[in-house]
Protein backbone atom coordinates (compact mmCIF):
# COMPACT_ATOMS: atom_id res chain seq x y z
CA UNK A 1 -69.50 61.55 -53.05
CA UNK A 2 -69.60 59.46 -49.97
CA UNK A 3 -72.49 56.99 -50.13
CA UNK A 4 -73.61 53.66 -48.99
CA UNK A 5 -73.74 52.69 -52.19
CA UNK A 6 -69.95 52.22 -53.98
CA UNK A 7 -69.22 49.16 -52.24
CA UNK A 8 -67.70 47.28 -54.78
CA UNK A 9 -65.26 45.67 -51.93
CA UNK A 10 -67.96 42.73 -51.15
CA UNK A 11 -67.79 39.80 -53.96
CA UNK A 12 -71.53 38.96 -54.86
CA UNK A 13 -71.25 35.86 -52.75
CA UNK A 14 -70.16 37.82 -50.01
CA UNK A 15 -73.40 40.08 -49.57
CA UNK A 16 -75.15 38.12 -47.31
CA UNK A 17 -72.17 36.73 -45.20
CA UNK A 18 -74.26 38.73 -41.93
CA UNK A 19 -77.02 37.43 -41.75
CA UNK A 20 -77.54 37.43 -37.91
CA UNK A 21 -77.29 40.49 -36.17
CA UNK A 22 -74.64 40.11 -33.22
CA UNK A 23 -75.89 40.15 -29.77
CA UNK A 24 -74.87 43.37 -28.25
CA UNK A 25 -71.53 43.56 -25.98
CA UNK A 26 -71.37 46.32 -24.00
CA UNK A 27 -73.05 47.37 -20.58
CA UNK A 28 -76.49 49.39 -20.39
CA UNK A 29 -74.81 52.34 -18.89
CA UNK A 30 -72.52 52.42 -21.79
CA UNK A 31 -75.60 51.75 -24.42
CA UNK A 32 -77.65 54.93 -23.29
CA UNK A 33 -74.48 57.55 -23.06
CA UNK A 34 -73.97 56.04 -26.28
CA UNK A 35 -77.30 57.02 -27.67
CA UNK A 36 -77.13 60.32 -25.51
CA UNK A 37 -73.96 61.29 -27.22
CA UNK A 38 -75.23 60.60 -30.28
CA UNK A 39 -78.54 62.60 -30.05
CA UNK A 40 -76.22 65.34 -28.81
CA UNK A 41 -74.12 64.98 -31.51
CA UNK A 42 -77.39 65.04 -33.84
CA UNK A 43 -78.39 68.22 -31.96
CA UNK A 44 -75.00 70.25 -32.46
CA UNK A 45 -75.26 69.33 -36.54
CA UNK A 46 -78.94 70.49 -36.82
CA UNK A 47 -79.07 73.57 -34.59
CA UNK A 48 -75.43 74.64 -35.56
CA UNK A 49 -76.26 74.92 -39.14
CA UNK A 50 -79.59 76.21 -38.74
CA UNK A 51 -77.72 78.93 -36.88
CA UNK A 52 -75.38 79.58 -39.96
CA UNK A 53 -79.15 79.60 -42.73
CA UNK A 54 -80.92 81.93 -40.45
CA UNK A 55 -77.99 84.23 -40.37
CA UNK A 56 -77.54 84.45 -44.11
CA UNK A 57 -80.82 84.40 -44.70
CA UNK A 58 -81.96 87.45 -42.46
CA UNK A 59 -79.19 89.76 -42.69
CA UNK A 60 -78.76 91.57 -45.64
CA UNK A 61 -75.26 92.14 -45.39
CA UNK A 62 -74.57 89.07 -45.43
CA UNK A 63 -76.17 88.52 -48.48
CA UNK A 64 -73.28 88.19 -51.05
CA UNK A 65 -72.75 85.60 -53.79
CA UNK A 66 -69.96 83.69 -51.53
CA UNK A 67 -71.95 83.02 -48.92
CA UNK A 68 -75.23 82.14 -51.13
CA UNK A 69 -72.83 79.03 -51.86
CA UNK A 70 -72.25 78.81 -47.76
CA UNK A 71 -76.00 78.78 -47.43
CA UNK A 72 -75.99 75.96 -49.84
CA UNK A 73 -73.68 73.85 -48.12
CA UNK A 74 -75.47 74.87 -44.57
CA UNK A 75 -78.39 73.47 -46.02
CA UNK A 76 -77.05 69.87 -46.78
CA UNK A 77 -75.21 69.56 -43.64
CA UNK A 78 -78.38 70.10 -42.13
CA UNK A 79 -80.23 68.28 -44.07
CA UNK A 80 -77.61 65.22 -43.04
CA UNK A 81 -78.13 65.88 -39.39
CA UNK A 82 -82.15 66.21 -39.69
CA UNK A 83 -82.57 63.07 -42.36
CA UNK A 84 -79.65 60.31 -42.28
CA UNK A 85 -77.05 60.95 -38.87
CA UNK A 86 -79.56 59.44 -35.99
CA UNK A 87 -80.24 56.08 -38.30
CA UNK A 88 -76.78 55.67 -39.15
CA UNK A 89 -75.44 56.32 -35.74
CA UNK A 90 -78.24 53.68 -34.61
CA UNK A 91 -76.96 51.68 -36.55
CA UNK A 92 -73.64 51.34 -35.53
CA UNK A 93 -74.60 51.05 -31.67
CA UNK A 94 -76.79 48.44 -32.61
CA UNK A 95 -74.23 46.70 -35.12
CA UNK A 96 -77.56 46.08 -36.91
CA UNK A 97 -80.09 47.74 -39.33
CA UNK A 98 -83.03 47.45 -37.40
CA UNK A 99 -85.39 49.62 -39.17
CA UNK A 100 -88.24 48.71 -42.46
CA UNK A 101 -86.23 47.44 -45.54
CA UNK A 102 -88.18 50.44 -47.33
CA UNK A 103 -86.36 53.00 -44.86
CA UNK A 104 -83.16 51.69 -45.36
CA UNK A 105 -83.24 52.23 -49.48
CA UNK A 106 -84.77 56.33 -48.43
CA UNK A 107 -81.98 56.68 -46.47
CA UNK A 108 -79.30 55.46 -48.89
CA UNK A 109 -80.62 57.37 -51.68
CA UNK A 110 -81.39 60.31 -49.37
CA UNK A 111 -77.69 60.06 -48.05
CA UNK A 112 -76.14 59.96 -51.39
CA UNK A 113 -77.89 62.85 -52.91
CA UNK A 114 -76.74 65.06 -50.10
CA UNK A 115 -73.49 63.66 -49.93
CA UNK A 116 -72.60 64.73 -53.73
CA UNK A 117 -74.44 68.09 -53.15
CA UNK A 118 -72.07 68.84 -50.63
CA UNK A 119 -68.72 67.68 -52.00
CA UNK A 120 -70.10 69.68 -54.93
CA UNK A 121 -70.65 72.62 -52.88
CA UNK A 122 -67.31 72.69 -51.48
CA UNK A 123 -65.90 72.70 -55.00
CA UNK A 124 -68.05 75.77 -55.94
CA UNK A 125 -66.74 77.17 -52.90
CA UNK A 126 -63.15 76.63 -54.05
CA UNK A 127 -63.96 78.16 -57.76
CA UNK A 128 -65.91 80.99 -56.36
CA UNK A 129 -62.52 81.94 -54.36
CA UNK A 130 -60.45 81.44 -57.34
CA UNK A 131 -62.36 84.09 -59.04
CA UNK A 132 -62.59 86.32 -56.39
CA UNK A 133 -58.43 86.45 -55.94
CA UNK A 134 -57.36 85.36 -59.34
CA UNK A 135 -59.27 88.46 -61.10
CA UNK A 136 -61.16 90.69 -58.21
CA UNK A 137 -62.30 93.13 -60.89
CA UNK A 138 -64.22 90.54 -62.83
CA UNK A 139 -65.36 89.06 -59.86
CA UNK A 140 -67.18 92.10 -58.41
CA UNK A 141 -68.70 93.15 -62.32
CA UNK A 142 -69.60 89.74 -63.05
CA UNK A 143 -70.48 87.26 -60.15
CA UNK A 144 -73.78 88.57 -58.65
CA UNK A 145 -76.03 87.24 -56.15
CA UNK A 146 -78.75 86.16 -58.23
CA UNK A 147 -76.19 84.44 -60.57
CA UNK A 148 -74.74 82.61 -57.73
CA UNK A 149 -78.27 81.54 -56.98
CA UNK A 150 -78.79 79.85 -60.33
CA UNK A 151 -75.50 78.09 -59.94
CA UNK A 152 -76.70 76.77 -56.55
CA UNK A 153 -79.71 75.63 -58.01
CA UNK A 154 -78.02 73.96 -61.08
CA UNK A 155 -75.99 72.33 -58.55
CA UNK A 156 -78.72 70.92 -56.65
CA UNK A 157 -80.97 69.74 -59.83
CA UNK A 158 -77.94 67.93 -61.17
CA UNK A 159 -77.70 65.86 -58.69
CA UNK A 160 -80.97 64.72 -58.10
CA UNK A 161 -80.86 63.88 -62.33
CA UNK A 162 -78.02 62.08 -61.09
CA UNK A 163 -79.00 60.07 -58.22
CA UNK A 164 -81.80 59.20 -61.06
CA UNK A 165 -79.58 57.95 -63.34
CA UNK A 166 -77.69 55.97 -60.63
CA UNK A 167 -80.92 53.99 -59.88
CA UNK A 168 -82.56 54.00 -63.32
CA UNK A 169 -79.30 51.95 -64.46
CA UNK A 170 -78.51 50.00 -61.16
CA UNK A 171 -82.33 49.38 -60.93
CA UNK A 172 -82.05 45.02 -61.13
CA UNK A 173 -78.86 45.16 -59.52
CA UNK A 174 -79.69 46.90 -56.58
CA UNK A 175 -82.99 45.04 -56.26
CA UNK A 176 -80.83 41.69 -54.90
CA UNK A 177 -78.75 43.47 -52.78
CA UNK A 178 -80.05 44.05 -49.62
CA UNK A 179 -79.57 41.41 -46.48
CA UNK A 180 -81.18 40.79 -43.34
CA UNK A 181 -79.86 43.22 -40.64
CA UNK A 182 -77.36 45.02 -42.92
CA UNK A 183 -78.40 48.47 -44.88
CA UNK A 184 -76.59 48.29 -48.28
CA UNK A 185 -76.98 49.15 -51.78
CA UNK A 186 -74.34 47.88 -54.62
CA UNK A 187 -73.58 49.33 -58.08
CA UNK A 188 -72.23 47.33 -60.80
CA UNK A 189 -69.44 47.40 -62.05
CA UNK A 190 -69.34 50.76 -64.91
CA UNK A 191 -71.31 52.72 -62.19
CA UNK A 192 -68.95 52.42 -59.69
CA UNK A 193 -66.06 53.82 -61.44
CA UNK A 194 -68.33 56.38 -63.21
CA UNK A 195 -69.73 57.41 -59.59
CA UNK A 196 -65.94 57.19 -58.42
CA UNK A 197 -64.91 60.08 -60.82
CA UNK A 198 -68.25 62.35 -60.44
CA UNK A 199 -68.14 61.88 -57.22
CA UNK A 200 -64.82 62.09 -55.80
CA UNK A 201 -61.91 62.29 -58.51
CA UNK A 202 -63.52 65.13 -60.66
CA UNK A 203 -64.59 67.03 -57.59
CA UNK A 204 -61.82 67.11 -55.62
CA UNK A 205 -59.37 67.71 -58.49
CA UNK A 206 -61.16 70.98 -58.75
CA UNK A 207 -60.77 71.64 -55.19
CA UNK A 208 -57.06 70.83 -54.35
CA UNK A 209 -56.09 72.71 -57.77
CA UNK A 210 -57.87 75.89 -57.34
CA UNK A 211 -56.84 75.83 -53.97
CA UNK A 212 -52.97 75.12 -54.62
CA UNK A 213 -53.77 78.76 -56.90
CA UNK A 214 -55.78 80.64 -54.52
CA UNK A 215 -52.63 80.07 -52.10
CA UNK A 216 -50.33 81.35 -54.38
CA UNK A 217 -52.04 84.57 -55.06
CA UNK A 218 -53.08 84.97 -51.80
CA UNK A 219 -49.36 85.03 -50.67
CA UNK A 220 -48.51 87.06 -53.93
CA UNK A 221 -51.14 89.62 -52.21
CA UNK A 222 -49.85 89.67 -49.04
CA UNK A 223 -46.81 90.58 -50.02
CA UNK A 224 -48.32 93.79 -52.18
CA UNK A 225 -50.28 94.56 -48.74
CA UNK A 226 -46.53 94.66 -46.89
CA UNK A 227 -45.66 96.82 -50.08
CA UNK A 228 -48.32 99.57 -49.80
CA UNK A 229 -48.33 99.42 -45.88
CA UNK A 230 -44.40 100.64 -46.10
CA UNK A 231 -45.42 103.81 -48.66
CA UNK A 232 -48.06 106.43 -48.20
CA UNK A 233 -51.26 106.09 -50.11
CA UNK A 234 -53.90 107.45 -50.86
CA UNK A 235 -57.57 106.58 -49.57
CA UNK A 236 -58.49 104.62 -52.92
CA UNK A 237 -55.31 102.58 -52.52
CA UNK A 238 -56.36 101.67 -48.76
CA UNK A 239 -59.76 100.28 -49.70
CA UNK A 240 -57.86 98.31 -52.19
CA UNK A 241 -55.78 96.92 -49.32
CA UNK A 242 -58.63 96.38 -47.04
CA UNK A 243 -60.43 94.40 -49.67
CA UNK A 244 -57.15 91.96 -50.61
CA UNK A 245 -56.89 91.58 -46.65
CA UNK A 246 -60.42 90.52 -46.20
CA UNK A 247 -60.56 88.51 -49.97
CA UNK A 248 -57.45 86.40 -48.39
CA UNK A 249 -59.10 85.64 -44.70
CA UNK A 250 -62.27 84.37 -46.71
CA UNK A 251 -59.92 82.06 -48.89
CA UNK A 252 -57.99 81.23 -45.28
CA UNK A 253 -61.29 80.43 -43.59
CA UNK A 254 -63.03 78.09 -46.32
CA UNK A 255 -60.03 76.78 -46.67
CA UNK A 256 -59.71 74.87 -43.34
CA UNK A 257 -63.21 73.82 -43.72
CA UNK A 258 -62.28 72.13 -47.23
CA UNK A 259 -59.30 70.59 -45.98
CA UNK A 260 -61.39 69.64 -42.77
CA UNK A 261 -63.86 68.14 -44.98
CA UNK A 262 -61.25 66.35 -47.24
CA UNK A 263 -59.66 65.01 -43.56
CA UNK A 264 -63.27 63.54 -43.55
CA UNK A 265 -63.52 61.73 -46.52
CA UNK A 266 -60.10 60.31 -46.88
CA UNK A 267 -60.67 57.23 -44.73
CA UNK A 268 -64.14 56.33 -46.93
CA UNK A 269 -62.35 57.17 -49.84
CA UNK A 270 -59.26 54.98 -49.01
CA UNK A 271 -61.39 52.07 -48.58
CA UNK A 272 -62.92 53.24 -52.02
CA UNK A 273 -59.79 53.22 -53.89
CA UNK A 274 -58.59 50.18 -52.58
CA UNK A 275 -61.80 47.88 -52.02
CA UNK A 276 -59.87 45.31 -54.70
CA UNK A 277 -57.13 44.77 -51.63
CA UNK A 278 -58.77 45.76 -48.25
CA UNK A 279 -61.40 43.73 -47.18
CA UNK A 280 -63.85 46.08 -45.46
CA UNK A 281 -66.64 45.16 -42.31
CA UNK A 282 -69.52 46.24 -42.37
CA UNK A 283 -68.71 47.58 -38.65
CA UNK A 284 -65.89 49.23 -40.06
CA UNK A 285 -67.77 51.04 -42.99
CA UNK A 286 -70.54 52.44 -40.44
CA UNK A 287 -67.46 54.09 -38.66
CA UNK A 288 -66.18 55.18 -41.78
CA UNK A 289 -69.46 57.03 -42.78
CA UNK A 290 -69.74 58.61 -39.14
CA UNK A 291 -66.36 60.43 -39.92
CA UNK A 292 -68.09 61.58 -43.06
CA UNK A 293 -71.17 62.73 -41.46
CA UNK A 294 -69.53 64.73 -38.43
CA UNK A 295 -67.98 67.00 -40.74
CA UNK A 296 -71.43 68.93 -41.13
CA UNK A 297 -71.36 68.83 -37.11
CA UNK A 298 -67.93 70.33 -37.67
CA UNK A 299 -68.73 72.73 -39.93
CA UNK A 300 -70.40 75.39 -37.47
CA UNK A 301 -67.87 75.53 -34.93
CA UNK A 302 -65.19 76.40 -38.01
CA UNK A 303 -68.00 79.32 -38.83
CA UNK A 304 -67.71 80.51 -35.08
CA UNK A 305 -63.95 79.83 -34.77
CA UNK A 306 -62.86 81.94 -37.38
CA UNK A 307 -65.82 84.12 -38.24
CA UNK A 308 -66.71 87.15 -35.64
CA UNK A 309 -69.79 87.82 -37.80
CA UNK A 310 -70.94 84.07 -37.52
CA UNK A 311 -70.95 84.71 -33.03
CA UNK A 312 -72.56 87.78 -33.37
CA UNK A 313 -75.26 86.62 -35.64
CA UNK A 314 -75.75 83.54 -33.92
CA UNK A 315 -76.18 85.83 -30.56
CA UNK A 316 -78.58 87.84 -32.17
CA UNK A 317 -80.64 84.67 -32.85
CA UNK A 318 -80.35 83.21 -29.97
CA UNK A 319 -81.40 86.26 -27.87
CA UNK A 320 -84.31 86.10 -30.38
CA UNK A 321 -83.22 90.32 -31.60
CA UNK A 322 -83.93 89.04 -34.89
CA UNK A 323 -87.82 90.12 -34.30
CA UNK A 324 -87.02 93.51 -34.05
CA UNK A 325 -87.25 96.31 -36.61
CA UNK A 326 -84.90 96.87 -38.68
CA UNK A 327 -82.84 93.64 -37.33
CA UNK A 328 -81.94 92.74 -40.69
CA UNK A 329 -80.20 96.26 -41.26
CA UNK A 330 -77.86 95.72 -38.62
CA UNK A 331 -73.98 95.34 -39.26
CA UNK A 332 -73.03 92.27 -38.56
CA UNK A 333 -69.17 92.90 -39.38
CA UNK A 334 -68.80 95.87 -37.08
């Protein structure tokens, strides 16, 4: 998952090629709207995703096993705006780390763990769709809330073991690899190709394949929809159609935010793939991981886009409803 850490484009002898921190170039009017707009932009990520864990959270309708996993996902793009966005994008206005050695090594680690929770998320998203379209019978027997919970929580212990892992086995190579006024970490040469397919080939295999099938039967479904809507029917077979129509606008939604979030990765992912031939900046890799990092700021306004339950939810909150009686209880879809 997107990291500061699989940056196996820099040759050993080329770690500590920037040593000096470059004096900075643009005017002091320019400097602070920078730093506004990034504080804004810090802002938007936190409170816009806090918006989306209160809402599942306190409203029991809301409560079902699909969006457990958009809970878990909420939680690491927060996460990403509250611990790593403001140091990164300080980073890149300064062209310079200029923070504690110490807090630059939290940070990576910190950034890498929620990085693979959330590329992980988004593929338990795309599963969690398959099953819901590809066999809606099984789906509504089998996948409970509670289960969905345990998955979540799997999800999240499995990568902390293997973040561990990463450092236990990088531990004297990573020790060297830090320069003055730069904020990288290097893996050798087995753990970046194994971190390559955990963290990006495996992962997004899973998503662009169940995807490619939840497409297919969604359009297979519309077209039994069109088929029922031309013949009377019974109530039972209404509810049926209700559900496929609602089963295919969740698939529709998530699916824009994985392909937004895919649109996110590909440029750090390119430079991944390809470190051997492009030779990458540092400059150029802090821009790189702000394109990764807005798509939890993204996120959100997908949620209120697309999702009438997300704007009334969040107006609920806002108007601070949420203390009354009962609030929970109230129907959120209506």
């Amino acid at each position: 998952m997107p990291n500061f850490m699989n940056l196996t484009e820099f040759n050993q002898s080329d770690r500590c090629e920037h040593f000096a921190c470059p004096e900075r170039s643009v005017s002091s009017a320019v400097y602070i709207l920078l730093y506004v707009c990034s504080t804004a932009v810090v802002m938007l990520t936190v409170c816009g995703n806090l918006l989306i864990i209160m809402s599942v959270l306190h409203f029991k309708q809301l409560h079902t096993p699909t969006n457990t996993l958009v809970l878990s996902l909420a939680v690491s793009d927060f996460l990403i705006g509250a611990l790593v966005m403001l140091s990164v994008l300080i980073w890149t206005i300064e062209s310079c780390w200029i923070f504690e050695r110490g807090y630059c090594f939290c940070l990576l680690i910190t950034a890498f763990f929620l990085g693979n929770v959330s590329f992980y998320n988004v593929a338990l998203i795309s599963v969690d769709r398959y099953l819901a379209l590809s066999n809606p019978f099984f789906y509504a027997t089998t996948i409970s809330r509670k289960k969905m919970c345990i998955v979540v929580y799997c999800n999240w212990g499995l990568c902390v073991v293997y973040v561990i892992a990463v450092l236990y086995f990088n531990r004297s190579f990573m020790g060297i690899s830090m320069c003055p006024g730069e904020c990288f970490l290097f893996l050798n040469e087995v753990w970046s190709v194994i971190d390559l397919v955990h963290s990006f080939i495996f992962p997004l295999s899973v998503i662009i394949i169940l995807y490619s099938l939840v497409f297919v039967i969604a359009k297979k479904h519309a077209t039994a929809i069109r088929e029922l809507n031309n013949h009377t029917r019974p109530k039972t077979q209404k509810i049926t159609s209700h559900s496929m129509k609602s089963e295919r606008k969740a698939a529709k939604v998530l699916g824009i935010l994985v392909f937004v979030f895919l649109m996110c990765l590909l440029p750090y992912f390119i430079f991944t793939l390809l470190g051997d031939v492009i030779k990458i900046q540092p400059e150029t890799f802090q821009k790189v991981l702000i394109m990764i990092y807005l798509n939890s700021t993204i996120n959100p306004f997908i949620y209120a886009l697309f999702y009438p339950w997300f704007r009334r939810c969040s107006r609920l909150i806002i108007t601070l409803q949420i203390f009354q009686a009962d609030s929970a209880l109230i129907n959120v879809h209506s």
